[in-house]
PDB file of N, CA and C in Angstrom:
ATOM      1  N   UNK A   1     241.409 133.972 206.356  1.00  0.00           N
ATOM      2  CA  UNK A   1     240.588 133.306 205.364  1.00  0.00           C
ATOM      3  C   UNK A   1     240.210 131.926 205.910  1.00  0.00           C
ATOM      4  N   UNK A   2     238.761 132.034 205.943  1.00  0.00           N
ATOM      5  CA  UNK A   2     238.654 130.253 205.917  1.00  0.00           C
ATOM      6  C   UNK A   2     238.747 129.332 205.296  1.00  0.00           C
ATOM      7  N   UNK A   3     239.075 128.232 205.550  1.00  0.00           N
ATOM      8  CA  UNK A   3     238.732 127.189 204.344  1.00  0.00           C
ATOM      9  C   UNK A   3     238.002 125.768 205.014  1.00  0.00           C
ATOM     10  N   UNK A   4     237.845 125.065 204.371  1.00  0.00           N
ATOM     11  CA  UNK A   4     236.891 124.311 204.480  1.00  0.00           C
ATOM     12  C   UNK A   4     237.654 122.975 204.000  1.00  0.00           C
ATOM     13  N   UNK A   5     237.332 121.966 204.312  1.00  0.00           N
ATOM     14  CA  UNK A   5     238.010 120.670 204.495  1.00  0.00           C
ATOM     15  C   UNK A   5     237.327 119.420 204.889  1.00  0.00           C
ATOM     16  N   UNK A   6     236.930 118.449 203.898  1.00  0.00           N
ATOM     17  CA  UNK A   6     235.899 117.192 204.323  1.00  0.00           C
ATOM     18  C   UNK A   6     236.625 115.649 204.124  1.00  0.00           C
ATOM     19  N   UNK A   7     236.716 115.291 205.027  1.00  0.00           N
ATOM     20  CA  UNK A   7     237.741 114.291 204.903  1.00  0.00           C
ATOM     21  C   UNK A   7     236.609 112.851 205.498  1.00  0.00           C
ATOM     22  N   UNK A   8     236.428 112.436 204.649  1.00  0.00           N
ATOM     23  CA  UNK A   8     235.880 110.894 204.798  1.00  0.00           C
ATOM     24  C   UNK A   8     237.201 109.481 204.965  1.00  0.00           C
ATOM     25  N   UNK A   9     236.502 108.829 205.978  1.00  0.00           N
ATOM     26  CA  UNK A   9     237.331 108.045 206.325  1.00  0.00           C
ATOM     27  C   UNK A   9     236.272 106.636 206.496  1.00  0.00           C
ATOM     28  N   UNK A  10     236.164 105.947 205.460  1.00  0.00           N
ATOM     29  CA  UNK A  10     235.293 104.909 205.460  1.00  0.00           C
ATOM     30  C   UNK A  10     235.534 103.826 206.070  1.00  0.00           C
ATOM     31  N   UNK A  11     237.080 103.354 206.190  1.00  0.00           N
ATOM     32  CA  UNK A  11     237.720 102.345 206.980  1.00  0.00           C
ATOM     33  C   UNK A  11     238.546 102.622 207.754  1.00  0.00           C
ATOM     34  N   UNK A  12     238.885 102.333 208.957  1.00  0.00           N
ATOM     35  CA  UNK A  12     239.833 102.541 209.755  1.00  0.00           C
ATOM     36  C   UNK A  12     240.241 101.194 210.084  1.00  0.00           C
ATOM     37  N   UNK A  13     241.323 100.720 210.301  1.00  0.00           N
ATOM     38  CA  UNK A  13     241.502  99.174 211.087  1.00  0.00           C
ATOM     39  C   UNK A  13     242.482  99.291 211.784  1.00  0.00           C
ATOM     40  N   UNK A  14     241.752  98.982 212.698  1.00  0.00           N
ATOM     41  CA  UNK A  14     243.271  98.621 214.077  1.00  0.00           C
ATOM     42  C   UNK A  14     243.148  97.334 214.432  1.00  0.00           C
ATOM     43  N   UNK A  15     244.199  96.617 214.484  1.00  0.00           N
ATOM     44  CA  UNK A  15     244.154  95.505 214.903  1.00  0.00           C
ATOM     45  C   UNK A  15     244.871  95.160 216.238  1.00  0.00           C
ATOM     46  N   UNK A  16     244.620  94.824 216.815  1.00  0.00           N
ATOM     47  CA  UNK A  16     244.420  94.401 218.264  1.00  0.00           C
ATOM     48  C   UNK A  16     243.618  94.906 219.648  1.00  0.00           C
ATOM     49  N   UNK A  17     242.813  95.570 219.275  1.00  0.00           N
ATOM     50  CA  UNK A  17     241.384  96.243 220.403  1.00  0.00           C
ATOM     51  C   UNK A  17     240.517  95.529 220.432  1.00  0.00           C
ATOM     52  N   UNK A  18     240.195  95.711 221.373  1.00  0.00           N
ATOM     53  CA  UNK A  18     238.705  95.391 221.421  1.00  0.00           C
ATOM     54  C   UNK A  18     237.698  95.960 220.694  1.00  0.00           C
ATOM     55  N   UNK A  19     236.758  95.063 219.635  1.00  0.00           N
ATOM     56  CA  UNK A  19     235.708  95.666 219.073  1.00  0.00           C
ATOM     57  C   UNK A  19     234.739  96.858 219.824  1.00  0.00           C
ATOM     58  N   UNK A  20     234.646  96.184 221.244  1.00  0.00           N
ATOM     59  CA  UNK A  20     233.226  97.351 222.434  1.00  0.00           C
ATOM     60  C   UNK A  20     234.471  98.594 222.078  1.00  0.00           C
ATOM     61  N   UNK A  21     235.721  98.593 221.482  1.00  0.00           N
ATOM     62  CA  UNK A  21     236.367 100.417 221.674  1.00  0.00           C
ATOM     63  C   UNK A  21     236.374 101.048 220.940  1.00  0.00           C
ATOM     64  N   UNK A  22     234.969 100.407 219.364  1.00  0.00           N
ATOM     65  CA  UNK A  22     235.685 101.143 218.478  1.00  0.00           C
ATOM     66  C   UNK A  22     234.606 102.648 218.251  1.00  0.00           C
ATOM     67  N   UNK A  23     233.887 102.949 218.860  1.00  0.00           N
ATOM     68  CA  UNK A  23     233.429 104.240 219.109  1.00  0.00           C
ATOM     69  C   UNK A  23     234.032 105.117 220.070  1.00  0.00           C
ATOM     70  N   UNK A  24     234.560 105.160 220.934  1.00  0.00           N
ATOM     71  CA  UNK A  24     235.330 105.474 221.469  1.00  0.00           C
ATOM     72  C   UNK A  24     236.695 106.052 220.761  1.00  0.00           C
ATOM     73  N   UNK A  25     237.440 104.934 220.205  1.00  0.00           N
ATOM     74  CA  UNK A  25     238.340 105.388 219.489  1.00  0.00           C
ATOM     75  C   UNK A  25     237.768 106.499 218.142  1.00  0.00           C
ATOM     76  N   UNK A  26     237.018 105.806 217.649  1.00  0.00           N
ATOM     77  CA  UNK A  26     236.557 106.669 216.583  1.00  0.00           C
ATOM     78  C   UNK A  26     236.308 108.002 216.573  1.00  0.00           C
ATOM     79  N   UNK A  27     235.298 108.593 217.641  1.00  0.00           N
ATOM     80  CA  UNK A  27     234.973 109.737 218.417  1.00  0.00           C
ATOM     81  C   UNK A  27     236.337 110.300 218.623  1.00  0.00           C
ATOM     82  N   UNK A  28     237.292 109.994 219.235  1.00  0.00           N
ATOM     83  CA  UNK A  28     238.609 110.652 219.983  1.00  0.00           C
ATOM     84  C   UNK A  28     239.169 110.806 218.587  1.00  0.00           C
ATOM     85  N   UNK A  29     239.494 109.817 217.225  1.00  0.00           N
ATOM     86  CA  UNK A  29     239.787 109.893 215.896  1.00  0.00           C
ATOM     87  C   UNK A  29     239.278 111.563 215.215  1.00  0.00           C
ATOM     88  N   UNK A  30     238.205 111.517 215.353  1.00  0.00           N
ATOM     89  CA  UNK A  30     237.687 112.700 214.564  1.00  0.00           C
ATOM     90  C   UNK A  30     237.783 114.126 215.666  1.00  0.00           C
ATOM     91  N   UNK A  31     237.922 114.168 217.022  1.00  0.00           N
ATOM     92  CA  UNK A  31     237.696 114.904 217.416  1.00  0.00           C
ATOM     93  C   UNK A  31     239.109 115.907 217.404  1.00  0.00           C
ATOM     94  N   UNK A  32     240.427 114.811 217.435  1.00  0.00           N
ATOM     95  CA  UNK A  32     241.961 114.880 217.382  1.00  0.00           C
ATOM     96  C   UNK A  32     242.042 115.636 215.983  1.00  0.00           C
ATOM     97  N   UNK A  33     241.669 115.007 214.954  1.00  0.00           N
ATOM     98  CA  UNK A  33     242.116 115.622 213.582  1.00  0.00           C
ATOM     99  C   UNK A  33     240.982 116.732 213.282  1.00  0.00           C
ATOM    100  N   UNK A  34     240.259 117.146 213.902  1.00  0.00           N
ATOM    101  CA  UNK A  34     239.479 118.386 214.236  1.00  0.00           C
ATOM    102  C   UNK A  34     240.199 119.959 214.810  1.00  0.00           C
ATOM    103  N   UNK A  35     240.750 119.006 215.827  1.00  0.00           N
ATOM    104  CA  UNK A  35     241.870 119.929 216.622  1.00  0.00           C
ATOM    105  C   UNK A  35     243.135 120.726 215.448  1.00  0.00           C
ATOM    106  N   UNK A  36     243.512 119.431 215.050  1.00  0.00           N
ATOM    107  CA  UNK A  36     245.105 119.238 214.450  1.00  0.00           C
ATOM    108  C   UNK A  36     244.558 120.478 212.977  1.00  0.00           C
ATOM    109  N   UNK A  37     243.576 119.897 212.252  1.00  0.00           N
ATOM    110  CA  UNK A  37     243.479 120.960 211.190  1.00  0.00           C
ATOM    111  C   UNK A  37     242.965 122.157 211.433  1.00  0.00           C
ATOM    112  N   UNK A  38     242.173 122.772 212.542  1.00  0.00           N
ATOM    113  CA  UNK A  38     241.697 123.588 213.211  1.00  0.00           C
ATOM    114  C   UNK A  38     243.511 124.613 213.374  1.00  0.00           C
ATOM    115  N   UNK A  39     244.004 123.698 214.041  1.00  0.00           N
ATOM    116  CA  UNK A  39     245.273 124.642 214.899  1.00  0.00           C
ATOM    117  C   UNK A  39     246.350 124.709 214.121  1.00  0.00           C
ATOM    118  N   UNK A  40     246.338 123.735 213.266  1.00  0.00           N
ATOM    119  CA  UNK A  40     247.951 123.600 212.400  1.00  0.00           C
ATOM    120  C   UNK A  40     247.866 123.552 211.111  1.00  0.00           C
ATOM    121  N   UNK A  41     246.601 123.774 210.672  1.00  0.00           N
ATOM    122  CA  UNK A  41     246.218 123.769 208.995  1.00  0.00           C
ATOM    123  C   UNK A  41     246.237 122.867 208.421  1.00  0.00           C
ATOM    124  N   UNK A  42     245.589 123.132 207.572  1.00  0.00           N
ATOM    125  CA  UNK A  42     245.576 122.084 206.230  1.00  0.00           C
ATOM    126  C   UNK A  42     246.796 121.758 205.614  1.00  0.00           C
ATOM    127  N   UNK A  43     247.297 120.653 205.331  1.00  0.00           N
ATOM    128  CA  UNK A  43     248.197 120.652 204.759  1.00  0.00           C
ATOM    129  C   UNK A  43     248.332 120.614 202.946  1.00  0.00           C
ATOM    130  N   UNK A  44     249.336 120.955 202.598  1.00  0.00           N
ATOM    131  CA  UNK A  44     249.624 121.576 201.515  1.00  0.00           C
ATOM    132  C   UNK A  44     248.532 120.592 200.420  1.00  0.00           C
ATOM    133  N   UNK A  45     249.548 119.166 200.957  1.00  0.00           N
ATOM    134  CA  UNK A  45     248.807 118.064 199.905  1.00  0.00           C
ATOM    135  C   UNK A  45     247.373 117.696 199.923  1.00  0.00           C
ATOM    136  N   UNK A  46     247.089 118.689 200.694  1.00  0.00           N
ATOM    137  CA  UNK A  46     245.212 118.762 200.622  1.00  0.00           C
ATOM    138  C   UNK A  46     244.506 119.991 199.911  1.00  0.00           C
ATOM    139  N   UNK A  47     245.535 120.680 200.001  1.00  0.00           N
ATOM    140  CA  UNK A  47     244.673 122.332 199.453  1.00  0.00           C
ATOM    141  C   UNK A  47     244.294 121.686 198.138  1.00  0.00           C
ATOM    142  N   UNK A  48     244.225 120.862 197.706  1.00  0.00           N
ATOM    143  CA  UNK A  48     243.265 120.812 195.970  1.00  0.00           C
ATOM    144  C   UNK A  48     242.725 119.393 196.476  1.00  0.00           C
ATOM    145  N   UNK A  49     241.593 118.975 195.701  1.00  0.00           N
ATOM    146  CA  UNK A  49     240.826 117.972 195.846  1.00  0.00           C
ATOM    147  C   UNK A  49     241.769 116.533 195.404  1.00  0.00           C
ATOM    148  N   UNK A  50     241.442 116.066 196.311  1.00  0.00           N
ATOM    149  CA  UNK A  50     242.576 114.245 196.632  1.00  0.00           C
ATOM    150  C   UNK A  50     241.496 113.215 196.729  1.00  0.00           C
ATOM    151  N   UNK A  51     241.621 111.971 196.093  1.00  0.00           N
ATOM    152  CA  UNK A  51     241.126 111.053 196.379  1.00  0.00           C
ATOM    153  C   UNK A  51     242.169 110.316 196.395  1.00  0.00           C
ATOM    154  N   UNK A  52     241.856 109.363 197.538  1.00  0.00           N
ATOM    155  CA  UNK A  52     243.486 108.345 197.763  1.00  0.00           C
ATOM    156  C   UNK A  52     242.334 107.339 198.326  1.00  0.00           C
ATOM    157  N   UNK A  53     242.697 106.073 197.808  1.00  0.00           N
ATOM    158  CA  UNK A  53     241.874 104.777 198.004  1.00  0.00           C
ATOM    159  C   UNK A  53     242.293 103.981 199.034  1.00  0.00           C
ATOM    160  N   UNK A  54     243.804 104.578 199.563  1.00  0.00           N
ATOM    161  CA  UNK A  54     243.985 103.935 201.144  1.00  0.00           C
ATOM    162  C   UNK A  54     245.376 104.761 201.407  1.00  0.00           C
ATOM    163  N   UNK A  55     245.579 105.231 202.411  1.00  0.00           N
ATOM    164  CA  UNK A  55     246.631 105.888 203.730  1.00  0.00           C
ATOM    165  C   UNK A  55     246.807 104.862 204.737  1.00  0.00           C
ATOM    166  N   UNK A  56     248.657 104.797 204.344  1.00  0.00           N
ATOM    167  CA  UNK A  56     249.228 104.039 205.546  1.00  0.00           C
ATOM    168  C   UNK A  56     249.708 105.189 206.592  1.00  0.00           C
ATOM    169  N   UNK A  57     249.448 104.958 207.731  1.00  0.00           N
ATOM    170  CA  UNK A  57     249.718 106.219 208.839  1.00  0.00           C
ATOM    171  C   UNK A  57     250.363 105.717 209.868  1.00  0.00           C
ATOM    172  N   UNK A  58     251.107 104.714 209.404  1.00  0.00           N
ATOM    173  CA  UNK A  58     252.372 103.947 209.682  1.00  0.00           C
ATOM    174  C   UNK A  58     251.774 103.185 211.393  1.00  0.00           C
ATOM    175  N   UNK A  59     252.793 102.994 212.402  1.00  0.00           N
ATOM    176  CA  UNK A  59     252.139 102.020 213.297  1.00  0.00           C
ATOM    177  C   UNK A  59     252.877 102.897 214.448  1.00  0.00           C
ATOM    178  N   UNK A  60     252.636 102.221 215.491  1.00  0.00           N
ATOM    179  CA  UNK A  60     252.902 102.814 216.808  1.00  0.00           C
ATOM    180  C   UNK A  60     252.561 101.675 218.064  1.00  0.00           C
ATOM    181  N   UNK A  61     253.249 102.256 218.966  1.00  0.00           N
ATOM    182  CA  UNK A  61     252.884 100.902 219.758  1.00  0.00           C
ATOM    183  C   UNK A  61     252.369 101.508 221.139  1.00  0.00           C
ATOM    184  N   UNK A  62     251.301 100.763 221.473  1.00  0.00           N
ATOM    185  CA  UNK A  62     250.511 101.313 222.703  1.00  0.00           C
ATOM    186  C   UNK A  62     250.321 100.253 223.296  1.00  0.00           C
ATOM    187  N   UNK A  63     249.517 100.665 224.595  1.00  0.00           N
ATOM    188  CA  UNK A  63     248.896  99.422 225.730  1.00  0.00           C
ATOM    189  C   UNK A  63     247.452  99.757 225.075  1.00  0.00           C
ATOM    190  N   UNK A  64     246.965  98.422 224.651  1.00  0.00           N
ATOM    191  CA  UNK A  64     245.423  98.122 224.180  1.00  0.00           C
ATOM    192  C   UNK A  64     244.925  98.621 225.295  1.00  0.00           C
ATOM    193  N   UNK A  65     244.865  98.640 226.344  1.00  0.00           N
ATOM    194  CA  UNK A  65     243.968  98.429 227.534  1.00  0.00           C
ATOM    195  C   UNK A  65     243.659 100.403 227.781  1.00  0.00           C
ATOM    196  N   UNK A  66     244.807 101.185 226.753  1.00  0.00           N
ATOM    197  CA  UNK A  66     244.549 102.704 227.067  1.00  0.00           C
ATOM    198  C   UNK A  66     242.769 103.109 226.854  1.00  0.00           C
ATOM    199  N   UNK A  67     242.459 104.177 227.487  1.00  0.00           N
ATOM    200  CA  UNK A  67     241.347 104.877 226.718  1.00  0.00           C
ATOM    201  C   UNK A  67     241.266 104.727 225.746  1.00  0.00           C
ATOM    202  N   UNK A  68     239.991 104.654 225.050  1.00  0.00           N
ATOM    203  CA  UNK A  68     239.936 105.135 223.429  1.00  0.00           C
ATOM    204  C   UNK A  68     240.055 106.089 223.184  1.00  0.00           C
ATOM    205  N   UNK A  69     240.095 107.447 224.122  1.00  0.00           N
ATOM    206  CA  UNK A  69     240.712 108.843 223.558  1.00  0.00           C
ATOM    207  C   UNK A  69     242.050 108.676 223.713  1.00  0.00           C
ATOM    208  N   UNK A  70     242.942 107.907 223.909  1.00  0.00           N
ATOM    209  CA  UNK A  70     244.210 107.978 224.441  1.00  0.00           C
ATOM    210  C   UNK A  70     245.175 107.818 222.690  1.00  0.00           C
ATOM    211  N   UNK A  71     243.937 106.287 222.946  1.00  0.00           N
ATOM    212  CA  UNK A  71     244.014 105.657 221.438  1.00  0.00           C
ATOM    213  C   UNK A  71     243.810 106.458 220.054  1.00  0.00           C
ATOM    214  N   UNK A  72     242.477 106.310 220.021  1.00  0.00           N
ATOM    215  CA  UNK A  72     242.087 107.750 218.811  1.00  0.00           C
ATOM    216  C   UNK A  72     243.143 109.473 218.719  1.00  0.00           C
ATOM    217  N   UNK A  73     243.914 109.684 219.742  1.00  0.00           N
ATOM    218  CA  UNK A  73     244.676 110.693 219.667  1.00  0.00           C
ATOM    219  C   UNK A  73     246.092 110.143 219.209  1.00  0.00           C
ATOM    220  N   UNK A  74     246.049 109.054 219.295  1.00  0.00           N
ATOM    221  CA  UNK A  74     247.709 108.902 218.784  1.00  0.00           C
ATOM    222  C   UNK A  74     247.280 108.434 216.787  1.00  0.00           C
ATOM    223  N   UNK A  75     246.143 107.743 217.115  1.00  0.00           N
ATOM    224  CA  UNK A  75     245.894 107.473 215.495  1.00  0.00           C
ATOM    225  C   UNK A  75     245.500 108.883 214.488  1.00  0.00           C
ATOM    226  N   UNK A  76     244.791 109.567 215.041  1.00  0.00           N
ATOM    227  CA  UNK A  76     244.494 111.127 214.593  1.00  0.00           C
ATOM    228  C   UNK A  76     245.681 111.941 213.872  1.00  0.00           C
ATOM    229  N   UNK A  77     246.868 111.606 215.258  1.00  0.00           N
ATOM    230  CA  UNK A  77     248.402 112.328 214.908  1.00  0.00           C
ATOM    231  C   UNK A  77     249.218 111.657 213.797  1.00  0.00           C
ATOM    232  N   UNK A  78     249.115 110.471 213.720  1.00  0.00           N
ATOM    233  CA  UNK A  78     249.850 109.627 212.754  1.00  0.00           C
ATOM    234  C   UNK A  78     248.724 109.802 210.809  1.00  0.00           C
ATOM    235  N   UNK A  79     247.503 110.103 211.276  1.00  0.00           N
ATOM    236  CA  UNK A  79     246.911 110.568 210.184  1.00  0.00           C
ATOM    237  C   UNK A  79     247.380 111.716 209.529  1.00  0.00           C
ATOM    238  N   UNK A  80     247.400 112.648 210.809  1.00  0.00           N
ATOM    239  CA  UNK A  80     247.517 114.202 210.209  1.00  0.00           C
ATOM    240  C   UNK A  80     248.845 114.348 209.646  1.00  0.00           C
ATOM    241  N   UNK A  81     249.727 113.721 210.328  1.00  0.00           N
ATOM    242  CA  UNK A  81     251.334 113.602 210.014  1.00  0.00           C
ATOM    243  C   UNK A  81     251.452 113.210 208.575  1.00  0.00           C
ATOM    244  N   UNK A  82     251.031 111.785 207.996  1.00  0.00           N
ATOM    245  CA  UNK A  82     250.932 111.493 206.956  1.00  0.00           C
ATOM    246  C   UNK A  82     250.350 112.287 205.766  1.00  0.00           C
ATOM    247  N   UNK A  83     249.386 112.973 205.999  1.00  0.00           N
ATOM    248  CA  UNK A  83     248.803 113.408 204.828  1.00  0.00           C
ATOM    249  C   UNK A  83     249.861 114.909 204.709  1.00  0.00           C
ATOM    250  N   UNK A  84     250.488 115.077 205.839  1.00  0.00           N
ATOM    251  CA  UNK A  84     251.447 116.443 205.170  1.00  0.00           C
ATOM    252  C   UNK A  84     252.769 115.926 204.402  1.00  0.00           C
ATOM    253  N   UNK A  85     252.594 114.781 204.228  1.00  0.00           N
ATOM    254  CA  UNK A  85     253.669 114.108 203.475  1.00  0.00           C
ATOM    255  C   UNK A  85     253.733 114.262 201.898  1.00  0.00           C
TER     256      UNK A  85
END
């Protein structure tokens, strides 16, 4: 069965990048949680319609200087993680 799944994400903030990364990151953002609900499903706390006015997807610590796909894949995972919470 398929299902279908639209997830708007109007703000994202990372703080400490460089502004020139935030397409980059963004792109690698959507392409990661593309993957993640594609391969590992939807999670439960999504199967009915959610509006949530902000998700903490907790922190992590990286080298700024990574790719923005490097970047956007660790923020993607800490998204997808959270919302199966």
């Amino acid at each position: 069965m398929d299902q279908n799944i639209e997830l708007h994400i109007e703000e994202l903030v990372l703080h400490g990048f460089s502004p020139h990364q935030r397409y980059d990151i963004a792109g690698a953002v959507e392409a990661e949680l593309t993957r993640l609900f594609t391969e590992q499903g939807i999670p439960a706390s999504l199967k009915s319609a959610v509006n949530a006015p902000s998700l903490n997807a907790g922190t992590f610590n990286m080298n700024k200087e990574n790719a923005g796909k490097t970047i956007g894949n660790k923020v993607a995972g800490s998204v997808y993680k959270s919302l199966g919470k």
